[in-house]
PDB file of N, CA and C in Angstrom:
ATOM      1  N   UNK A   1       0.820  -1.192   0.000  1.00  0.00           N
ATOM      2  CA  UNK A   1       0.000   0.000   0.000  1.00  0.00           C
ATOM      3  C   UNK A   1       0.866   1.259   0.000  1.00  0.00           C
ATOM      4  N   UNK A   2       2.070   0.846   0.339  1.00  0.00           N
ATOM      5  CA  UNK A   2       2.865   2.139   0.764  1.00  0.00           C
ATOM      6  C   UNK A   2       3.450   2.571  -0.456  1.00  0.00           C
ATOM      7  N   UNK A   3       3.827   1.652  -1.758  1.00  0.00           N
ATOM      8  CA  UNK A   3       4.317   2.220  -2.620  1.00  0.00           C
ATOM      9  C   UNK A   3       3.366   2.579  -4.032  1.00  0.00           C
ATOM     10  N   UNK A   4       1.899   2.555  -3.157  1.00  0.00           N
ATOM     11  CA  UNK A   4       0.545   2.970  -4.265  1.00  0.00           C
ATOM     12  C   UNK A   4       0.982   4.817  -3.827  1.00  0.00           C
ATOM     13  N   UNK A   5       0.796   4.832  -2.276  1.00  0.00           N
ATOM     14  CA  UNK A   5       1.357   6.432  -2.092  1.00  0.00           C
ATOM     15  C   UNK A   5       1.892   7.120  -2.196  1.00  0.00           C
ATOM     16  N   UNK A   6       3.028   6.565  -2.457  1.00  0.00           N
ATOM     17  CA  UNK A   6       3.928   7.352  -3.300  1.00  0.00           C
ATOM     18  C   UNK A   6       4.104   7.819  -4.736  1.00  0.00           C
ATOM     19  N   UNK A   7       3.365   6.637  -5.379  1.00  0.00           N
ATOM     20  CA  UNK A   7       3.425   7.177  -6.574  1.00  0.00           C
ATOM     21  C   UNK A   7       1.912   8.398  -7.057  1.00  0.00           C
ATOM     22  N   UNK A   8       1.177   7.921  -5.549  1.00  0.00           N
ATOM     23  CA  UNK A   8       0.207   8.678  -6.205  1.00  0.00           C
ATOM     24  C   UNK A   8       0.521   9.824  -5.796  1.00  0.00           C
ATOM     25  N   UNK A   9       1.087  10.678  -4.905  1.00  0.00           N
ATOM     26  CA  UNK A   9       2.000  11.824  -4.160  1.00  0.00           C
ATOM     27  C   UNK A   9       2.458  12.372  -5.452  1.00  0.00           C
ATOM     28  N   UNK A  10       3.546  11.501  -5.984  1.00  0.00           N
ATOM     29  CA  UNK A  10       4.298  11.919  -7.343  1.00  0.00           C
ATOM     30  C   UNK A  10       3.468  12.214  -8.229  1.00  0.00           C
ATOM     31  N   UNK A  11       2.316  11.598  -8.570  1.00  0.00           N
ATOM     32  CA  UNK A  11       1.005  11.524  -9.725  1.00  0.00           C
ATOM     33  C   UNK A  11       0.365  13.342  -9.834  1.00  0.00           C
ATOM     34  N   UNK A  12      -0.104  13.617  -8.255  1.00  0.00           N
ATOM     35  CA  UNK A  12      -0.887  14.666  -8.309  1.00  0.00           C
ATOM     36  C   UNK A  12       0.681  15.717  -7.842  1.00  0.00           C
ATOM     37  N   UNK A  13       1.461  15.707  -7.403  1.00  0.00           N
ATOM     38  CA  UNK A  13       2.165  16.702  -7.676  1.00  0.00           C
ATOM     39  C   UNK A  13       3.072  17.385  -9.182  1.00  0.00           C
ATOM     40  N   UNK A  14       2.674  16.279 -10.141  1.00  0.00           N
ATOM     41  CA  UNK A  14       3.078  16.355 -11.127  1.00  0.00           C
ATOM     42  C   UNK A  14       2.084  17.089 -12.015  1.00  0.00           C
ATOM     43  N   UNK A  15       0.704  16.716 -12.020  1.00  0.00           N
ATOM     44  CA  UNK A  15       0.238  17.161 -12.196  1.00  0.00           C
ATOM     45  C   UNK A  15      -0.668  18.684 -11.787  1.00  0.00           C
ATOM     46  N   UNK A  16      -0.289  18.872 -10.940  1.00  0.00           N
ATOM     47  CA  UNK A  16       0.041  20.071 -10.131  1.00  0.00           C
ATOM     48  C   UNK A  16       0.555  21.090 -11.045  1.00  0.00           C
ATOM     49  N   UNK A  17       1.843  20.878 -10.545  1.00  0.00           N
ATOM     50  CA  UNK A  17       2.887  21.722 -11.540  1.00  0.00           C
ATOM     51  C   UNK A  17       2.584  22.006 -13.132  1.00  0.00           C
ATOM     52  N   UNK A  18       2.269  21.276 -13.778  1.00  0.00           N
ATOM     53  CA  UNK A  18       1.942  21.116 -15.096  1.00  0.00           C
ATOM     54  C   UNK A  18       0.413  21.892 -15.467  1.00  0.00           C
ATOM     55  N   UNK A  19      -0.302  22.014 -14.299  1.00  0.00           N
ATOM     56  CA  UNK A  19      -1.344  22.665 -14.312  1.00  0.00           C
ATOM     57  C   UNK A  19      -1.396  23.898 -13.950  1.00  0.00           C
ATOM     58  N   UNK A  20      -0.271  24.423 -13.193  1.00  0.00           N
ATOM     59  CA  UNK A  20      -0.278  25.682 -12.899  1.00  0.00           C
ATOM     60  C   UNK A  20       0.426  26.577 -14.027  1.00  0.00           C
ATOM     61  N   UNK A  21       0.722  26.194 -15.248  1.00  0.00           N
ATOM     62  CA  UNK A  21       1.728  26.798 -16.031  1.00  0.00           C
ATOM     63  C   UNK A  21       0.989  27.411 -16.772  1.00  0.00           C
ATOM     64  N   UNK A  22      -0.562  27.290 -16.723  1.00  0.00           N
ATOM     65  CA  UNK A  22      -1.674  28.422 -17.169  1.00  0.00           C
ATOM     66  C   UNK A  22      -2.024  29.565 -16.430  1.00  0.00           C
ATOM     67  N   UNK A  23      -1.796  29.216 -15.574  1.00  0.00           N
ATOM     68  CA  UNK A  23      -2.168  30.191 -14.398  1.00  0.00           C
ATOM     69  C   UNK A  23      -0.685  31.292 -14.080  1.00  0.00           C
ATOM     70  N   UNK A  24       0.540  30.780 -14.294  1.00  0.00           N
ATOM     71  CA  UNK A  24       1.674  31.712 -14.132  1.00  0.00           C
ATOM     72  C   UNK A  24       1.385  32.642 -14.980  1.00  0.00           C
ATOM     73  N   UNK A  25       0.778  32.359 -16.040  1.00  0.00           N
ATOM     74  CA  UNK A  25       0.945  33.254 -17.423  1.00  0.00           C
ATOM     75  C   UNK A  25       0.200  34.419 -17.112  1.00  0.00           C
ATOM     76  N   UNK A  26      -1.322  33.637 -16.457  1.00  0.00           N
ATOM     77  CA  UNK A  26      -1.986  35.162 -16.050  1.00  0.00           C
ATOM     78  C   UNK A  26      -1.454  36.240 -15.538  1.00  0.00           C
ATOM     79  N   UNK A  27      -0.651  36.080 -14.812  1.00  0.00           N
ATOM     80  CA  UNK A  27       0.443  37.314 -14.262  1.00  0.00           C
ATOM     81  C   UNK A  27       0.773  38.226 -15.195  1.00  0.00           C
ATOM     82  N   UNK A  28       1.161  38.337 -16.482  1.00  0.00           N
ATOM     83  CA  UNK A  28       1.925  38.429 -17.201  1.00  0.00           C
ATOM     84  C   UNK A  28       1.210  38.951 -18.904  1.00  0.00           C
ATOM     85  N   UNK A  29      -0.131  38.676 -18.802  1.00  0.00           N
ATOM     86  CA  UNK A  29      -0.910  38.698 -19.715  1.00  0.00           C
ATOM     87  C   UNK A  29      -0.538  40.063 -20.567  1.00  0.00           C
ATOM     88  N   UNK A  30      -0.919  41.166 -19.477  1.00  0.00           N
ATOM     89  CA  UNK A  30      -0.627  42.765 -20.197  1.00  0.00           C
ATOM     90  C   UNK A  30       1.193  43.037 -21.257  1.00  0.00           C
ATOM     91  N   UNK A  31       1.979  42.727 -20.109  1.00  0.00           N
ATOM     92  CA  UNK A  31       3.036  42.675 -20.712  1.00  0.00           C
ATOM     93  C   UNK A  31       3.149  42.167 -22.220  1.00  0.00           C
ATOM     94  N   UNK A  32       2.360  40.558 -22.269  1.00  0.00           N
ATOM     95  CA  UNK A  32       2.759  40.301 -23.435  1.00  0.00           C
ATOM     96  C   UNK A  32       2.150  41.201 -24.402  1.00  0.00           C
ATOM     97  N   UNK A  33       0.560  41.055 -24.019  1.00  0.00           N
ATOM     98  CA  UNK A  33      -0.604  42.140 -25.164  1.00  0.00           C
ATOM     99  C   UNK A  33       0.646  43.209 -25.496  1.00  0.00           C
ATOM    100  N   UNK A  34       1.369  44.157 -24.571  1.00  0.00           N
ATOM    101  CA  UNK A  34       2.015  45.418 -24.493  1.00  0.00           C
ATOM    102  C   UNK A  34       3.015  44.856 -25.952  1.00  0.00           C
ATOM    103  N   UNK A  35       4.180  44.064 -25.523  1.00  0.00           N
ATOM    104  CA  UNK A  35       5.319  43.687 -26.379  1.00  0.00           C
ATOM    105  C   UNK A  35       5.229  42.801 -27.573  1.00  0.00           C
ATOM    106  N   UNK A  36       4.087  42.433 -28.300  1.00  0.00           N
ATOM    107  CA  UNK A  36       3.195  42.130 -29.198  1.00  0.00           C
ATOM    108  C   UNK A  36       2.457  43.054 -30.118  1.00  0.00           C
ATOM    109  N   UNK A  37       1.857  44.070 -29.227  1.00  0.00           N
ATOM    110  CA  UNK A  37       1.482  44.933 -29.450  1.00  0.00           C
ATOM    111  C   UNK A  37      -0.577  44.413 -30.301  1.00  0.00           C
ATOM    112  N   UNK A  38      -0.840  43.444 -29.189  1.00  0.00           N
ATOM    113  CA  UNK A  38      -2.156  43.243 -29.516  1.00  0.00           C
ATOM    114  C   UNK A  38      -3.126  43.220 -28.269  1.00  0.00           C
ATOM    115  N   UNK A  39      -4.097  42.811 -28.425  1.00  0.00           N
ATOM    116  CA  UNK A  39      -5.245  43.351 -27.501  1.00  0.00           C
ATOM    117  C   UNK A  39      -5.324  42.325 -26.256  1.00  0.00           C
ATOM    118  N   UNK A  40      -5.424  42.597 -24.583  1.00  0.00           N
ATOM    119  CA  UNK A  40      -5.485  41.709 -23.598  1.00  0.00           C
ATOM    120  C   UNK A  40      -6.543  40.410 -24.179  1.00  0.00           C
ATOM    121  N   UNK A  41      -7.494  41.044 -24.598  1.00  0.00           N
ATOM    122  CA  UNK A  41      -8.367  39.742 -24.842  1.00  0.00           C
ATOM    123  C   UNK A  41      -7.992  38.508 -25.669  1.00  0.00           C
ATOM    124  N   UNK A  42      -7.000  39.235 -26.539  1.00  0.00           N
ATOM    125  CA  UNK A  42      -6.691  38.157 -27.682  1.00  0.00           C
ATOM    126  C   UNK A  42      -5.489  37.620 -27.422  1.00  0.00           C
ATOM    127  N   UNK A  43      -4.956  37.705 -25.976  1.00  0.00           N
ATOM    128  CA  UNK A  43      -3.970  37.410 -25.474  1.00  0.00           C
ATOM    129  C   UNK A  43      -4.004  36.063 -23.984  1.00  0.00           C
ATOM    130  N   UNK A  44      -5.306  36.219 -23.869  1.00  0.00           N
ATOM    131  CA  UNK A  44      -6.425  35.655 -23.063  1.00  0.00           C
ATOM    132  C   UNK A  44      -6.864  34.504 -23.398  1.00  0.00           C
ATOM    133  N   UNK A  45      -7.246  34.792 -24.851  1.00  0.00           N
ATOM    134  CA  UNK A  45      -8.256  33.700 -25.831  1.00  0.00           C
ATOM    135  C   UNK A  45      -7.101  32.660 -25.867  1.00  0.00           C
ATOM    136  N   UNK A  46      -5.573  33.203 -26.325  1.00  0.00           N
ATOM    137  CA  UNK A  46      -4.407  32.170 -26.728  1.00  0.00           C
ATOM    138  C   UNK A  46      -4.370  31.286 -25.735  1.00  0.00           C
ATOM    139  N   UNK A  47      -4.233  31.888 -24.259  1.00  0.00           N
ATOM    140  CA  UNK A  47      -4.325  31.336 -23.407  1.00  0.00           C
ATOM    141  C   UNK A  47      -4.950  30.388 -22.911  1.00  0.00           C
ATOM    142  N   UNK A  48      -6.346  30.421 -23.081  1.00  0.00           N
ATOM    143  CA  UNK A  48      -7.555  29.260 -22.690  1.00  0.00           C
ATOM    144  C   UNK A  48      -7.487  28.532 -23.867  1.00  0.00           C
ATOM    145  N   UNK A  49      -7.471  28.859 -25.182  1.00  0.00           N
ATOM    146  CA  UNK A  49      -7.202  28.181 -26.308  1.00  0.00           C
ATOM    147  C   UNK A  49      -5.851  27.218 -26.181  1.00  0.00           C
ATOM    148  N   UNK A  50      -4.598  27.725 -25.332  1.00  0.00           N
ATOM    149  CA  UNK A  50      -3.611  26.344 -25.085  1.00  0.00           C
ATOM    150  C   UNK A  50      -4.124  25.485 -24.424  1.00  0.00           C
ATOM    151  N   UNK A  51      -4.830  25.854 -23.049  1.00  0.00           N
ATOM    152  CA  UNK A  51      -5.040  25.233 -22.265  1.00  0.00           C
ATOM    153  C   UNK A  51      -6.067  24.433 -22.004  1.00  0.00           C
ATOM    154  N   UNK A  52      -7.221  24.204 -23.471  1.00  0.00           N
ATOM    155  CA  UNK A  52      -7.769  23.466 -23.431  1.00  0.00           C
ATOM    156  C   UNK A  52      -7.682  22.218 -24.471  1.00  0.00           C
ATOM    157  N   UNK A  53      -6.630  23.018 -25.540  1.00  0.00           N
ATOM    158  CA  UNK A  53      -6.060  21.581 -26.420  1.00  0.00           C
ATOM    159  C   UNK A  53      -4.975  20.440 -25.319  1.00  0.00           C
ATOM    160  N   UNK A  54      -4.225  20.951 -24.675  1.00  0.00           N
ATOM    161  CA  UNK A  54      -3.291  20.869 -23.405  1.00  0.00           C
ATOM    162  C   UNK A  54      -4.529  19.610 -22.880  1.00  0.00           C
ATOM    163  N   UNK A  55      -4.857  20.299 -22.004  1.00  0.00           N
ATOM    164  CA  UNK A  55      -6.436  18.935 -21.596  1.00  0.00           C
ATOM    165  C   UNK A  55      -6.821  18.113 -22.283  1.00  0.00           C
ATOM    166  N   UNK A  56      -7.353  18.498 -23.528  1.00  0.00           N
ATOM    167  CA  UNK A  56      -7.406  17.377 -24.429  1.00  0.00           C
ATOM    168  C   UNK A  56      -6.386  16.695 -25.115  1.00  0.00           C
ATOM    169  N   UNK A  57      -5.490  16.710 -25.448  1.00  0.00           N
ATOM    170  CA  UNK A  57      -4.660  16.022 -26.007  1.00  0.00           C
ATOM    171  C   UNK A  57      -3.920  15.336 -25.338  1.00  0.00           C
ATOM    172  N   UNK A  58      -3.482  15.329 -24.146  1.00  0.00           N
ATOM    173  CA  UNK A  58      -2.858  15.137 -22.873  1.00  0.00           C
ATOM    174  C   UNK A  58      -2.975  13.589 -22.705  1.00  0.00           C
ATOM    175  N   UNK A  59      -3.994  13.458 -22.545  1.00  0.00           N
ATOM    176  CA  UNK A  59      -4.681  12.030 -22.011  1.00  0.00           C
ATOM    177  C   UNK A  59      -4.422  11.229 -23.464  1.00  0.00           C
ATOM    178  N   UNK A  60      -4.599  11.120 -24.539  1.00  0.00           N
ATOM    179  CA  UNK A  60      -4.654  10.710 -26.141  1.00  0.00           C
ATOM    180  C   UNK A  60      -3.313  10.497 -26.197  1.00  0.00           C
ATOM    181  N   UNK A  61      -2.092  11.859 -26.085  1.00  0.00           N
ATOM    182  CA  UNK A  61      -0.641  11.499 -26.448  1.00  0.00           C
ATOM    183  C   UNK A  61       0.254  10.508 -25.407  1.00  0.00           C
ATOM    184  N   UNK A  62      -0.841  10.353 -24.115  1.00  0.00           N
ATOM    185  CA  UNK A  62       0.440   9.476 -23.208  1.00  0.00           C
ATOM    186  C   UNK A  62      -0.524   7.876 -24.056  1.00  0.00           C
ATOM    187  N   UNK A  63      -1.727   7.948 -24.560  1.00  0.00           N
ATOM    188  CA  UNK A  63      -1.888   6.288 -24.985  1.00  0.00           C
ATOM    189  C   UNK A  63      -0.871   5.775 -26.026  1.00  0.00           C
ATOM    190  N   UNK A  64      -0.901   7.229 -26.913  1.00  0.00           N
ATOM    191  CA  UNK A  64      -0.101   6.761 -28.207  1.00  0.00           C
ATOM    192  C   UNK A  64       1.412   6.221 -27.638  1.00  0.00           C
ATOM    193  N   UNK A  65       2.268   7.357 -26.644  1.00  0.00           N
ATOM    194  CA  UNK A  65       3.121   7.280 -26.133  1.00  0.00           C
ATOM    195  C   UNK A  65       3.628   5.507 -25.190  1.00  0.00           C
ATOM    196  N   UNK A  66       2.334   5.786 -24.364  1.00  0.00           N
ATOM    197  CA  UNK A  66       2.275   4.090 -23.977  1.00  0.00           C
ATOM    198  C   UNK A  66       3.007   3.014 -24.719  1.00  0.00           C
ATOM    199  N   UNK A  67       1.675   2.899 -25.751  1.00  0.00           N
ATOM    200  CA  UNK A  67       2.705   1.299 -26.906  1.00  0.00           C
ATOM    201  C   UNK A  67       3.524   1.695 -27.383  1.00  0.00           C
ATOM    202  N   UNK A  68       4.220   3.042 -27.695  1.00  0.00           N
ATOM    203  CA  UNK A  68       5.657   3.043 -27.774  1.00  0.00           C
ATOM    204  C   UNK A  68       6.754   2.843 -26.986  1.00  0.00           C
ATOM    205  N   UNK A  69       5.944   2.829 -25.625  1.00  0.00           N
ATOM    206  CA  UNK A  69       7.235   2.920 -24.776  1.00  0.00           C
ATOM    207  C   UNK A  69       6.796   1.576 -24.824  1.00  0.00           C
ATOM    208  N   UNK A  70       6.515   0.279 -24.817  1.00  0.00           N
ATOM    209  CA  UNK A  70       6.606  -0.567 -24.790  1.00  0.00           C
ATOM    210  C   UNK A  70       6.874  -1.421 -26.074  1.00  0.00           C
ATOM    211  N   UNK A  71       7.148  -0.736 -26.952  1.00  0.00           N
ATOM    212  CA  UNK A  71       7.815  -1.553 -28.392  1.00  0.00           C
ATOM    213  C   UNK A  71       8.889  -1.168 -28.204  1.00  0.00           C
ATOM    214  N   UNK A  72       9.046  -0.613 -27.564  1.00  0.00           N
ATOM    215  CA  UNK A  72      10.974  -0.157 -27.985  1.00  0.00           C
ATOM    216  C   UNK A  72      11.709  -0.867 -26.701  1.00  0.00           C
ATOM    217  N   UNK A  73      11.267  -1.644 -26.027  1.00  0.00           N
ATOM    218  CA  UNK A  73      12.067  -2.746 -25.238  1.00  0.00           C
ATOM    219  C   UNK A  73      12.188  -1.873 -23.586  1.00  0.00           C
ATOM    220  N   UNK A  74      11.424  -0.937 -23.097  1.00  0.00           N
ATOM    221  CA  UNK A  74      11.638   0.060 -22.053  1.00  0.00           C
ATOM    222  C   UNK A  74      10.917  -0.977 -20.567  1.00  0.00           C
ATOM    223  N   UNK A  75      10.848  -2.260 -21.008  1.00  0.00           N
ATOM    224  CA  UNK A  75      10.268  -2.848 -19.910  1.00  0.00           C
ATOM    225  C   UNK A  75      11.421  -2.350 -18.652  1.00  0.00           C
ATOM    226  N   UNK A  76      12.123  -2.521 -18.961  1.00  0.00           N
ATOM    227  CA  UNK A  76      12.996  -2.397 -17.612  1.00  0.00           C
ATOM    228  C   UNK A  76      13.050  -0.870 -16.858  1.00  0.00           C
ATOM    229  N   UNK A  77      12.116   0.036 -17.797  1.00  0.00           N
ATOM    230  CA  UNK A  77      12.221   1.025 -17.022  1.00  0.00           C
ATOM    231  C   UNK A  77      11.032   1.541 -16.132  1.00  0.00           C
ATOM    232  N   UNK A  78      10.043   0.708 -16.921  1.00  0.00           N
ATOM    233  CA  UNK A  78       8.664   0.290 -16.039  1.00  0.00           C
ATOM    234  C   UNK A  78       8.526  -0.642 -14.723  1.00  0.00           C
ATOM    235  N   UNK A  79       9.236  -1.212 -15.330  1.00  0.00           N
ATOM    236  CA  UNK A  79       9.440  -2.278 -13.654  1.00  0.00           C
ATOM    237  C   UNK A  79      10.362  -1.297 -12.890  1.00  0.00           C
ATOM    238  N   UNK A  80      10.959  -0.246 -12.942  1.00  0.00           N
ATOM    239  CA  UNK A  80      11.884   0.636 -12.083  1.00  0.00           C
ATOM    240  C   UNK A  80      10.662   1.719 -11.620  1.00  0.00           C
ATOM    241  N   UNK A  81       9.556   1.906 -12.622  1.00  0.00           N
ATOM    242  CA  UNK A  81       8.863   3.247 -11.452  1.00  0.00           C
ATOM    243  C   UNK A  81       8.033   2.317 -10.884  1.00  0.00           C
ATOM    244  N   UNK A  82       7.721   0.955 -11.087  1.00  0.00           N
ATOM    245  CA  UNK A  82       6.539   0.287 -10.540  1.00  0.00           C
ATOM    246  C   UNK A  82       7.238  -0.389  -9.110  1.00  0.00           C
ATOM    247  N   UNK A  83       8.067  -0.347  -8.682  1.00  0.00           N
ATOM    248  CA  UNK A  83       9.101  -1.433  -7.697  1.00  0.00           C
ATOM    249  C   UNK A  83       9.369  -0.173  -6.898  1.00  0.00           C
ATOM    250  N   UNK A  84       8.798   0.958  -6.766  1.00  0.00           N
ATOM    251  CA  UNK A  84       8.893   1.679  -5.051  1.00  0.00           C
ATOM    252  C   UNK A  84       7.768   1.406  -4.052  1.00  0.00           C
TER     253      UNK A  84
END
């Protein structure tokens, strides 16, 4: 049980991080509109527009990713995150 917790610790802090990299940007929004020289909104739109292909595609590229990592002989690196 102890090494389901850990990886799930690792799971949502990973995903954490990876999720907040929409949210840093908000900080920052005007600046770019400013040094671009286009409008906050359409600087906004890019924004939710990454971040919802990001969501969707996310889940789709680790399946494709999956049977690749397993045709190319990476068993041994699966049995290394699965064995904590």
């Amino acid at each position: 049980m102890k090494e389901f917790k850990v990886q799930t610790i690792l799971l949502i802090a990973i995903a954490f991080i990876l999720g907040m990299s929409e949210f840093i940007i908000i900080g920052v929004l005007g600046n770019i509109a400013k040094t671009f020289h286009v409008s906050f909104a359409s600087v906004g739109f890019l924004t939710t527009l990454f971040a919802l292909i990001y969501a969707i595609s996310t889940p789709i590229l680790s399946l494709f990713n999956w049977e690749a990592f397993f045709k190319k002989g990476h068993e041994c690196c699966f049995k290394l995150l699965y064995s904590w």
